[in-house]
PDB file of N, CA and C in Angstrom:
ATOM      1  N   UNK A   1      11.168  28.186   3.559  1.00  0.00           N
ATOM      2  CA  UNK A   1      10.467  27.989   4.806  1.00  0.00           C
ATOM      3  C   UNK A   1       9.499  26.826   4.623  1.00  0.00           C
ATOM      4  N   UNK A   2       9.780  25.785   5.609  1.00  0.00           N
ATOM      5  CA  UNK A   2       9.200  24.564   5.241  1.00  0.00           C
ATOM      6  C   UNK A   2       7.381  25.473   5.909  1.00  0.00           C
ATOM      7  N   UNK A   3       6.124  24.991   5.294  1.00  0.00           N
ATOM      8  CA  UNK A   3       5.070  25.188   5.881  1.00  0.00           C
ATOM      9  C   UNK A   3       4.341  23.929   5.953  1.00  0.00           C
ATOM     10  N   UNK A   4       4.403  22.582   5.638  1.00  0.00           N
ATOM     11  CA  UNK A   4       3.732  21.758   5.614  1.00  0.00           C
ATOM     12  C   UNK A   4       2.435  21.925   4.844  1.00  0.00           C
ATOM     13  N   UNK A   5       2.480  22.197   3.777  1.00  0.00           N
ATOM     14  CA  UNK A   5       0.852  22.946   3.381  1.00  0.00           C
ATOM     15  C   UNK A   5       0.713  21.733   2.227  1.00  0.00           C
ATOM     16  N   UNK A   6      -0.607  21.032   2.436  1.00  0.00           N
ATOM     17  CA  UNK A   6      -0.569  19.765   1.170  1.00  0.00           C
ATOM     18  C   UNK A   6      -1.279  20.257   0.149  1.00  0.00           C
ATOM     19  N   UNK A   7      -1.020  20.028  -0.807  1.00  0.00           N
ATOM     20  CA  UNK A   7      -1.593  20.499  -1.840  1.00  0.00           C
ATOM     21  C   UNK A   7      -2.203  19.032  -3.061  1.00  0.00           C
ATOM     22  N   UNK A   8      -3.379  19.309  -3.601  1.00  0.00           N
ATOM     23  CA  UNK A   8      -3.985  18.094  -4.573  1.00  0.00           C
ATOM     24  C   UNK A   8      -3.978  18.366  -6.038  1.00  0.00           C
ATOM     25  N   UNK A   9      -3.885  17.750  -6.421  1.00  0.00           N
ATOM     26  CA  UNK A   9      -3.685  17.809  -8.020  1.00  0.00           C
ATOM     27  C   UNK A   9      -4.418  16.712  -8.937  1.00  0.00           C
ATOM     28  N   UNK A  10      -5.576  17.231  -9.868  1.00  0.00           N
ATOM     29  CA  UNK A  10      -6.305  15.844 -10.232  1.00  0.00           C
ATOM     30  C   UNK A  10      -6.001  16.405 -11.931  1.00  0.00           C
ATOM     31  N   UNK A  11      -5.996  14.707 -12.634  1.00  0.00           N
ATOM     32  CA  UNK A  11      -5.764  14.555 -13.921  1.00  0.00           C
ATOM     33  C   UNK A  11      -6.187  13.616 -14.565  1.00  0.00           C
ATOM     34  N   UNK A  12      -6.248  13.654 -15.697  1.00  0.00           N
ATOM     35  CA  UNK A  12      -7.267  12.385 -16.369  1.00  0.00           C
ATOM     36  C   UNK A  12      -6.016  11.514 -17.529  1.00  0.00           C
ATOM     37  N   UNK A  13      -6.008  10.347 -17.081  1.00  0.00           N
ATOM     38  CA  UNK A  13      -4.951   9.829 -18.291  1.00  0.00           C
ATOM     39  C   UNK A  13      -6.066   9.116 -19.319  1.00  0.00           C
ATOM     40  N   UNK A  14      -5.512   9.948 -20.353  1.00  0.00           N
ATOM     41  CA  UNK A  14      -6.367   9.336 -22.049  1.00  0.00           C
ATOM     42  C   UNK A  14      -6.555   7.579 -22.228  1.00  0.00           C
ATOM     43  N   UNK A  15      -7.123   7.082 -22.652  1.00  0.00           N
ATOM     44  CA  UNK A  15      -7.119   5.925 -23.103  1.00  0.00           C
ATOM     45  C   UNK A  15      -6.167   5.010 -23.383  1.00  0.00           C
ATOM     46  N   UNK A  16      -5.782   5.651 -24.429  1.00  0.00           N
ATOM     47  CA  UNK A  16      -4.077   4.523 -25.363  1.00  0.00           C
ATOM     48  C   UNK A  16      -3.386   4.980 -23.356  1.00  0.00           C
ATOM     49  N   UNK A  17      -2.916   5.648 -23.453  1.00  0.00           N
ATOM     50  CA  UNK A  17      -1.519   5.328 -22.328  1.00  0.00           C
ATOM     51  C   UNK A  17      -2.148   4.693 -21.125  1.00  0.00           C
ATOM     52  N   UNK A  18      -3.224   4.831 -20.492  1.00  0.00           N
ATOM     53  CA  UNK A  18      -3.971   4.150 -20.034  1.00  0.00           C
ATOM     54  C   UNK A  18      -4.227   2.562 -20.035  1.00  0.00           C
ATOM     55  N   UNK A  19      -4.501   2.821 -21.047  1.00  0.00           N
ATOM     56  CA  UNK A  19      -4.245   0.816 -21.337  1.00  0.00           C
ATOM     57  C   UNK A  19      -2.542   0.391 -21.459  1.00  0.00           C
ATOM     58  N   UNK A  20      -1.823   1.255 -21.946  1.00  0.00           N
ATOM     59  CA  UNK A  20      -0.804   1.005 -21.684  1.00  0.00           C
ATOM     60  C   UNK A  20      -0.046   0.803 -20.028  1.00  0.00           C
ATOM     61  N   UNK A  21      -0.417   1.605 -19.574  1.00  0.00           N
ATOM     62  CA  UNK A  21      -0.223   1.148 -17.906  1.00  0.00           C
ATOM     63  C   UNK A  21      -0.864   0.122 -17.027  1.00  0.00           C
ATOM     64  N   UNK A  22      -1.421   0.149 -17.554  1.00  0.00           N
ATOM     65  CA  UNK A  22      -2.641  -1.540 -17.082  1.00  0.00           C
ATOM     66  C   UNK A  22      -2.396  -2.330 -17.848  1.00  0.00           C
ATOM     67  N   UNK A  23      -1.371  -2.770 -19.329  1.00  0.00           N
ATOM     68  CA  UNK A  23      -0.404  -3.702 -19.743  1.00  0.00           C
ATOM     69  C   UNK A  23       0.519  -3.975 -19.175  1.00  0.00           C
ATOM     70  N   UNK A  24       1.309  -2.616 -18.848  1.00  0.00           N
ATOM     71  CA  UNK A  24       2.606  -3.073 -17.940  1.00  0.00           C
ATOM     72  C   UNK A  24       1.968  -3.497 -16.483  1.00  0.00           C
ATOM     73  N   UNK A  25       1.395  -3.150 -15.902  1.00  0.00           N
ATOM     74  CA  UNK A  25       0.889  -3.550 -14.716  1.00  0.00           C
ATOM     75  C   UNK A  25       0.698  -5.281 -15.004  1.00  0.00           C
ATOM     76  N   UNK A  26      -0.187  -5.646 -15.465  1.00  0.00           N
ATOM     77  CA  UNK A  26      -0.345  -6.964 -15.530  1.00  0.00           C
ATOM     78  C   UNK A  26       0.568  -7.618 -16.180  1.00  0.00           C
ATOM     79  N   UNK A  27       1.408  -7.078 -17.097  1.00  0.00           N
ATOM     80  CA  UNK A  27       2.279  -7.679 -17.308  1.00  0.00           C
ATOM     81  C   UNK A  27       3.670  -8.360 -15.924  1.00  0.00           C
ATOM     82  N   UNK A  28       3.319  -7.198 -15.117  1.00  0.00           N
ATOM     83  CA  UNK A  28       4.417  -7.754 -14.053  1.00  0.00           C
ATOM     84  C   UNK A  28       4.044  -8.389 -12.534  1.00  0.00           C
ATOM     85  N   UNK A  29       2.345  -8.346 -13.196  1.00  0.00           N
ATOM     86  CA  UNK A  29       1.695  -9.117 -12.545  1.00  0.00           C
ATOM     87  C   UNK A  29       1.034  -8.122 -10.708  1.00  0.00           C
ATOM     88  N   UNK A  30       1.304  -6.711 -10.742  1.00  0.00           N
ATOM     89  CA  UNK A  30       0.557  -6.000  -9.577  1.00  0.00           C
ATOM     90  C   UNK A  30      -0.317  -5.367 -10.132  1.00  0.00           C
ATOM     91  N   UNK A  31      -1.015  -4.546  -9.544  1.00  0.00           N
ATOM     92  CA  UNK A  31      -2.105  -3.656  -9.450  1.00  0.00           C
ATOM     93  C   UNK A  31      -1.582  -2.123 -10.366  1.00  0.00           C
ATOM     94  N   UNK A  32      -2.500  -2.134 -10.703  1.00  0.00           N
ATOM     95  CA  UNK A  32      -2.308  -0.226 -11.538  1.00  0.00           C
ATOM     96  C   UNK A  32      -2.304   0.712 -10.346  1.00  0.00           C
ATOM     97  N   UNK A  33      -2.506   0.463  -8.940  1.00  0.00           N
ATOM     98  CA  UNK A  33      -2.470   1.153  -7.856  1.00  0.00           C
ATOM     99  C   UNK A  33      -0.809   0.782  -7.862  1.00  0.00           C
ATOM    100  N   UNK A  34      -0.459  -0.007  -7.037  1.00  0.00           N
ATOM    101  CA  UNK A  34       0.758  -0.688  -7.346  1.00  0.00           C
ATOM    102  C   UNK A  34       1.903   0.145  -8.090  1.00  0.00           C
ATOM    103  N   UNK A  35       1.607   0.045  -9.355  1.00  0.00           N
ATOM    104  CA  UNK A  35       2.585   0.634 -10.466  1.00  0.00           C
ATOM    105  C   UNK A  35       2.489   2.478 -10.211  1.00  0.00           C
ATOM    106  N   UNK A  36       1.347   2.848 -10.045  1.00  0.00           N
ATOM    107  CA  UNK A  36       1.548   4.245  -9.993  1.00  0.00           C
ATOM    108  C   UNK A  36       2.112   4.655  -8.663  1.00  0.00           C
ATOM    109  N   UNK A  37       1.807   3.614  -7.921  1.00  0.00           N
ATOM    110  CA  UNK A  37       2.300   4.555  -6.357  1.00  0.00           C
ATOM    111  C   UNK A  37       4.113   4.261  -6.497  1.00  0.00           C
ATOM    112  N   UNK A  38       4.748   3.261  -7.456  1.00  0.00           N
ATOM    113  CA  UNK A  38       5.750   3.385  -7.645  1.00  0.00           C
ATOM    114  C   UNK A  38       6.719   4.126  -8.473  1.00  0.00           C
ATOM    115  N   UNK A  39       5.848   4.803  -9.443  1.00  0.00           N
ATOM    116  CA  UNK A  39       6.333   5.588 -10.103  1.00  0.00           C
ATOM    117  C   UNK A  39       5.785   7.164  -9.393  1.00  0.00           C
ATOM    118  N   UNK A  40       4.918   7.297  -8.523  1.00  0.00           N
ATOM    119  CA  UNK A  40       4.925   8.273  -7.947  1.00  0.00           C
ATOM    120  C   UNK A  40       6.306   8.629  -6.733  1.00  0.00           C
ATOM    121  N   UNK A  41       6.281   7.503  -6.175  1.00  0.00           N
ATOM    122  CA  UNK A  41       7.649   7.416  -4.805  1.00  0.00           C
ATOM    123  C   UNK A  41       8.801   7.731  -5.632  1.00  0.00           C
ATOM    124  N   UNK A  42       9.080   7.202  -6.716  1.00  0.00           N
ATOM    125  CA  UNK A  42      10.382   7.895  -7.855  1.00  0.00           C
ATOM    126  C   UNK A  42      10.542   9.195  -8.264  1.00  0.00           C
ATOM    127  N   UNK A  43       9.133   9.377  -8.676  1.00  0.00           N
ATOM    128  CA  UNK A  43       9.207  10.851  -8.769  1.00  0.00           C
ATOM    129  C   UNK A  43       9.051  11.543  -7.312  1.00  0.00           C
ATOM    130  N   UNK A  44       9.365  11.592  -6.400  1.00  0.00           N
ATOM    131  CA  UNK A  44       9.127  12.173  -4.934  1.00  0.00           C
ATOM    132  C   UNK A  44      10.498  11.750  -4.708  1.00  0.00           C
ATOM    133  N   UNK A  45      11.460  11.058  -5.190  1.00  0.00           N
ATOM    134  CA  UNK A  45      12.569  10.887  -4.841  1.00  0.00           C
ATOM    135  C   UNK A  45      13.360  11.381  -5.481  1.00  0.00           C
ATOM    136  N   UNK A  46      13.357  11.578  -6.768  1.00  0.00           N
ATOM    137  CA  UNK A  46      13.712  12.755  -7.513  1.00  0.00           C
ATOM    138  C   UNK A  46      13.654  14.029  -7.152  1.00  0.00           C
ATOM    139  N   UNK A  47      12.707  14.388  -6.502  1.00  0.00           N
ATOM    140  CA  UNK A  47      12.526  15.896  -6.280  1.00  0.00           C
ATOM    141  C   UNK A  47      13.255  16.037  -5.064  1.00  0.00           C
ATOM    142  N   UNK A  48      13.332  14.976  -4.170  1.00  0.00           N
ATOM    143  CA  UNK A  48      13.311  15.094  -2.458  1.00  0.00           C
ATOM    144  C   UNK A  48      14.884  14.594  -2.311  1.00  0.00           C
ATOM    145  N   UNK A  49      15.342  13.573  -2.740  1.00  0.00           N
ATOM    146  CA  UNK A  49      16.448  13.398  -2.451  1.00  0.00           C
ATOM    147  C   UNK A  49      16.521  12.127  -1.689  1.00  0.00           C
ATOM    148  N   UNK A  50      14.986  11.984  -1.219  1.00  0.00           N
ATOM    149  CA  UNK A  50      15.081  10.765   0.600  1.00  0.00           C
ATOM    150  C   UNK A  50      14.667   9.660   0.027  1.00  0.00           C
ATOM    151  N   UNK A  51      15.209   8.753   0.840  1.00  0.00           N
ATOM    152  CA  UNK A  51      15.632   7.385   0.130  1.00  0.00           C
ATOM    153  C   UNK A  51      14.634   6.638   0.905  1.00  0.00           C
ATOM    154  N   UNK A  52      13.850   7.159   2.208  1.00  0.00           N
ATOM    155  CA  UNK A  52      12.912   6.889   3.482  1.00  0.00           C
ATOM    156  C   UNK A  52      11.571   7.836   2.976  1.00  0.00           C
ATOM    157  N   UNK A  53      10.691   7.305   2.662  1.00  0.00           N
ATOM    158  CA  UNK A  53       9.638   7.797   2.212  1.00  0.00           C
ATOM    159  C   UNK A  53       7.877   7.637   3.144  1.00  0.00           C
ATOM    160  N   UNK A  54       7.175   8.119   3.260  1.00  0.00           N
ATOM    161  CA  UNK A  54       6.156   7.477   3.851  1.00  0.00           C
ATOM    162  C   UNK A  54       4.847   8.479   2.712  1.00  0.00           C
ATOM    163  N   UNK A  55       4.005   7.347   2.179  1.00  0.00           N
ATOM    164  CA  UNK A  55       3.124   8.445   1.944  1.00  0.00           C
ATOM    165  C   UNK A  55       1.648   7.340   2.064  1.00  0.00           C
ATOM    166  N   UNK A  56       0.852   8.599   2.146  1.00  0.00           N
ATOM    167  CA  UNK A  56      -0.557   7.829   2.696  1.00  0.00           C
ATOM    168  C   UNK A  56      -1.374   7.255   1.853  1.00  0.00           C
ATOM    169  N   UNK A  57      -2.247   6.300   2.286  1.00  0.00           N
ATOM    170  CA  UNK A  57      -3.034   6.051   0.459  1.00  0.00           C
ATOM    171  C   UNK A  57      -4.744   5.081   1.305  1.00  0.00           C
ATOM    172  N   UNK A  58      -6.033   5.587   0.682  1.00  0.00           N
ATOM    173  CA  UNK A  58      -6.949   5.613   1.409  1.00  0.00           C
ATOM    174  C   UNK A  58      -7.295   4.110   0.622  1.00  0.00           C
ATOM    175  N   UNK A  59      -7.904   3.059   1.900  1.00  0.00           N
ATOM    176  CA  UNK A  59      -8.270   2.055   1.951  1.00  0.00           C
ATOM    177  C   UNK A  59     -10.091   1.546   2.364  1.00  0.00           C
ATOM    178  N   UNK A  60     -10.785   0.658   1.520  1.00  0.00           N
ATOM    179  CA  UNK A  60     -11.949   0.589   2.549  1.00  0.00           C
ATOM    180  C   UNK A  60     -12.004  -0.546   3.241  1.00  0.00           C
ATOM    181  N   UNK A  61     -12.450  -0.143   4.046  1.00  0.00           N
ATOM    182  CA  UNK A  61     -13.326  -1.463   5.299  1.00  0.00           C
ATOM    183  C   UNK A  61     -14.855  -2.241   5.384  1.00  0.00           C
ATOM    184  N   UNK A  62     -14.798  -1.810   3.863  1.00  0.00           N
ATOM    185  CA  UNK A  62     -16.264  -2.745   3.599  1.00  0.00           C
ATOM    186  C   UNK A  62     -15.927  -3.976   3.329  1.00  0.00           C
ATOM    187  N   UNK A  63     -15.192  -4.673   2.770  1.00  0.00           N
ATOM    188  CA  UNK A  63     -14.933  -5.974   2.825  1.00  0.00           C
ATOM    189  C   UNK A  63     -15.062  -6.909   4.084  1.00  0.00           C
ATOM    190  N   UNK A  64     -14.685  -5.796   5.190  1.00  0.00           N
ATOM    191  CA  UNK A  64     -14.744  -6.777   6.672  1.00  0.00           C
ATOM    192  C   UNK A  64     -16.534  -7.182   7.361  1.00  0.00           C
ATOM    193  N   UNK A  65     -16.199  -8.253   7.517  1.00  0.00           N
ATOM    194  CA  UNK A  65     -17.130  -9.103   8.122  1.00  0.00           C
ATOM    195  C   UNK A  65     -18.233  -7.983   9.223  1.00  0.00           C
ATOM    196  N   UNK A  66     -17.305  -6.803   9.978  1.00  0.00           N
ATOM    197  CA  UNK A  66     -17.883  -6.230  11.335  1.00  0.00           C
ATOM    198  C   UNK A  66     -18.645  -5.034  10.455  1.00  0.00           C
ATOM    199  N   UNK A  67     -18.314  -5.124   9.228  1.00  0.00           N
ATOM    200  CA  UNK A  67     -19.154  -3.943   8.652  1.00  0.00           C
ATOM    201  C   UNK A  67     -20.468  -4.307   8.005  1.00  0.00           C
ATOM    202  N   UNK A  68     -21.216  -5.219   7.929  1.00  0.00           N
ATOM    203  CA  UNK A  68     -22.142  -5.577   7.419  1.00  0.00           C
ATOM    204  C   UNK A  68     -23.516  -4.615   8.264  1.00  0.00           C
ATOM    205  N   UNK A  69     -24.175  -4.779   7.181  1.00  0.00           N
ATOM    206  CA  UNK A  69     -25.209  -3.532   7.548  1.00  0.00           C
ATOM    207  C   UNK A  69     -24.836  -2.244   8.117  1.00  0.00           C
ATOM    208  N   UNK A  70     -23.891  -2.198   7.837  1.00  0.00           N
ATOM    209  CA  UNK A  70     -23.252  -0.613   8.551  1.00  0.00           C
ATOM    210  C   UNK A  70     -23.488   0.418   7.150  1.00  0.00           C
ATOM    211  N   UNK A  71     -23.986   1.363   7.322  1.00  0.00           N
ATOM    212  CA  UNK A  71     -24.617   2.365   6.394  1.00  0.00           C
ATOM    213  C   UNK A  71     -23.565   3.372   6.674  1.00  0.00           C
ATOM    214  N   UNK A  72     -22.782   4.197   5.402  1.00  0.00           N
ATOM    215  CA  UNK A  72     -22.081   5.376   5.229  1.00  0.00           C
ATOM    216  C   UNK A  72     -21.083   5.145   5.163  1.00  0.00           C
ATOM    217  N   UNK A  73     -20.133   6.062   5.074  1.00  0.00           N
ATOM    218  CA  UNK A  73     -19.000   6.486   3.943  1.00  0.00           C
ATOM    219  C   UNK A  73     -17.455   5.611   4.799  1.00  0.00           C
ATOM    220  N   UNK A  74     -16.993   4.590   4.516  1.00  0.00           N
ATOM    221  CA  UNK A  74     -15.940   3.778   5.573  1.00  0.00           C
ATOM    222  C   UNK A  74     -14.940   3.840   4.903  1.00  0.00           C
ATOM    223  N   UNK A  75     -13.862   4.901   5.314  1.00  0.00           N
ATOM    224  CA  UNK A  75     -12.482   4.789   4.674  1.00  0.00           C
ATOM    225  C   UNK A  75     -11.385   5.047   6.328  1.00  0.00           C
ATOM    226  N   UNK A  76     -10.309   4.605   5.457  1.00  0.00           N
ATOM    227  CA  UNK A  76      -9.438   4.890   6.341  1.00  0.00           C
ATOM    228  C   UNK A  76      -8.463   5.369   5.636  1.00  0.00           C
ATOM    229  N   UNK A  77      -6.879   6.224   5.958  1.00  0.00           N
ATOM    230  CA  UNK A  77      -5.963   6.236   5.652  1.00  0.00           C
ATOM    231  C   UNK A  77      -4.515   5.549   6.241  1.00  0.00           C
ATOM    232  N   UNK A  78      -3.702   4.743   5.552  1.00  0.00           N
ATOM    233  CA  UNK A  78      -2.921   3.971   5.818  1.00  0.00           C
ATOM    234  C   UNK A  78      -1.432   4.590   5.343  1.00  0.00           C
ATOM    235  N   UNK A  79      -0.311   4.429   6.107  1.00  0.00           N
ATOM    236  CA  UNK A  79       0.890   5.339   5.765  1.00  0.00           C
ATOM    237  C   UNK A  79       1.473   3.759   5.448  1.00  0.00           C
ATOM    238  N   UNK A  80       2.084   4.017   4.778  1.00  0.00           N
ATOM    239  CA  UNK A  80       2.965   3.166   3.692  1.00  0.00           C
ATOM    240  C   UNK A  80       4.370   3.259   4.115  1.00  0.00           C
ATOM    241  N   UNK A  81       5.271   2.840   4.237  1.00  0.00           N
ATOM    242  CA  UNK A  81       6.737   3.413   4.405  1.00  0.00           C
ATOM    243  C   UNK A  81       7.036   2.733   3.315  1.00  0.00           C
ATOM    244  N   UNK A  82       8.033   3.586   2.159  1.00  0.00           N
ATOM    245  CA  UNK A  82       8.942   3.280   1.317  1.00  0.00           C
ATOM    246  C   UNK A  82      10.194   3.525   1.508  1.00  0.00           C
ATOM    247  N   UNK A  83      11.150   1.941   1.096  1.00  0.00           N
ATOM    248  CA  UNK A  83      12.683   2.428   1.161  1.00  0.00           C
ATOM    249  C   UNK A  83      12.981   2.381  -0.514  1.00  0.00           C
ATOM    250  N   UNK A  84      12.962   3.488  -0.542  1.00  0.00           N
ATOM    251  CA  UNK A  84      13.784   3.358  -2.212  1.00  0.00           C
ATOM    252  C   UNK A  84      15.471   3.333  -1.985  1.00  0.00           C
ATOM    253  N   UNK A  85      16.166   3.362  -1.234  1.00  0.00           N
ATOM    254  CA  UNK A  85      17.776   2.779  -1.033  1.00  0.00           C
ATOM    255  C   UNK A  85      18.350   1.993  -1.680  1.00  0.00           C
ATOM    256  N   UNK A  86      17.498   1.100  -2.657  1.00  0.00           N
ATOM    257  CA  UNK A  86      17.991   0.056  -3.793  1.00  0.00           C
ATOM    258  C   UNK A  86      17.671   0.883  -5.193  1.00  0.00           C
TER     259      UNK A  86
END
């Protein structure tokens, strides 16, 4: 029975593999955000089967110009669509 119920999961990666993922990352020249949200969509495609993916990932809006002097907490969430089909 599908329930839609999200569930969070937090973990700490050690040092050595750590730097090891922020080698390969720069080694291929993206972001350690980048590399994990791609090895996360693999593993979600593994489990799921779907080749059409969307998952969300929180962004800020302090960088923009209209936020200056604006006081408190500015996030947004942004849906991503992934085609893993290749």
């Amino acid at each position: 029975v599908l329930d839609y119920a999200g569930r969070r999961a937090e973990f700490r990666i050690a040092r050595g593999p750590l730097d090891a993922l922020r080698g390969m990352a720069a080694g291929r020249k993206v972001t350690l955000h980048a590399l994990t949200l791609a090895a996360f969509a693999a593993w979600l495609h593994g489990r799921t089967g779907q080749e059409d993916l969307v998952v969300c990932t929180p962004v800020s809006g302090r960088h923009r110009p209209a936020t200056r002097g604006v006081v408190g907490y500015l996030n947004a969430v942004v849906p991503l669509r992934l085609d893993l089909s290749g």
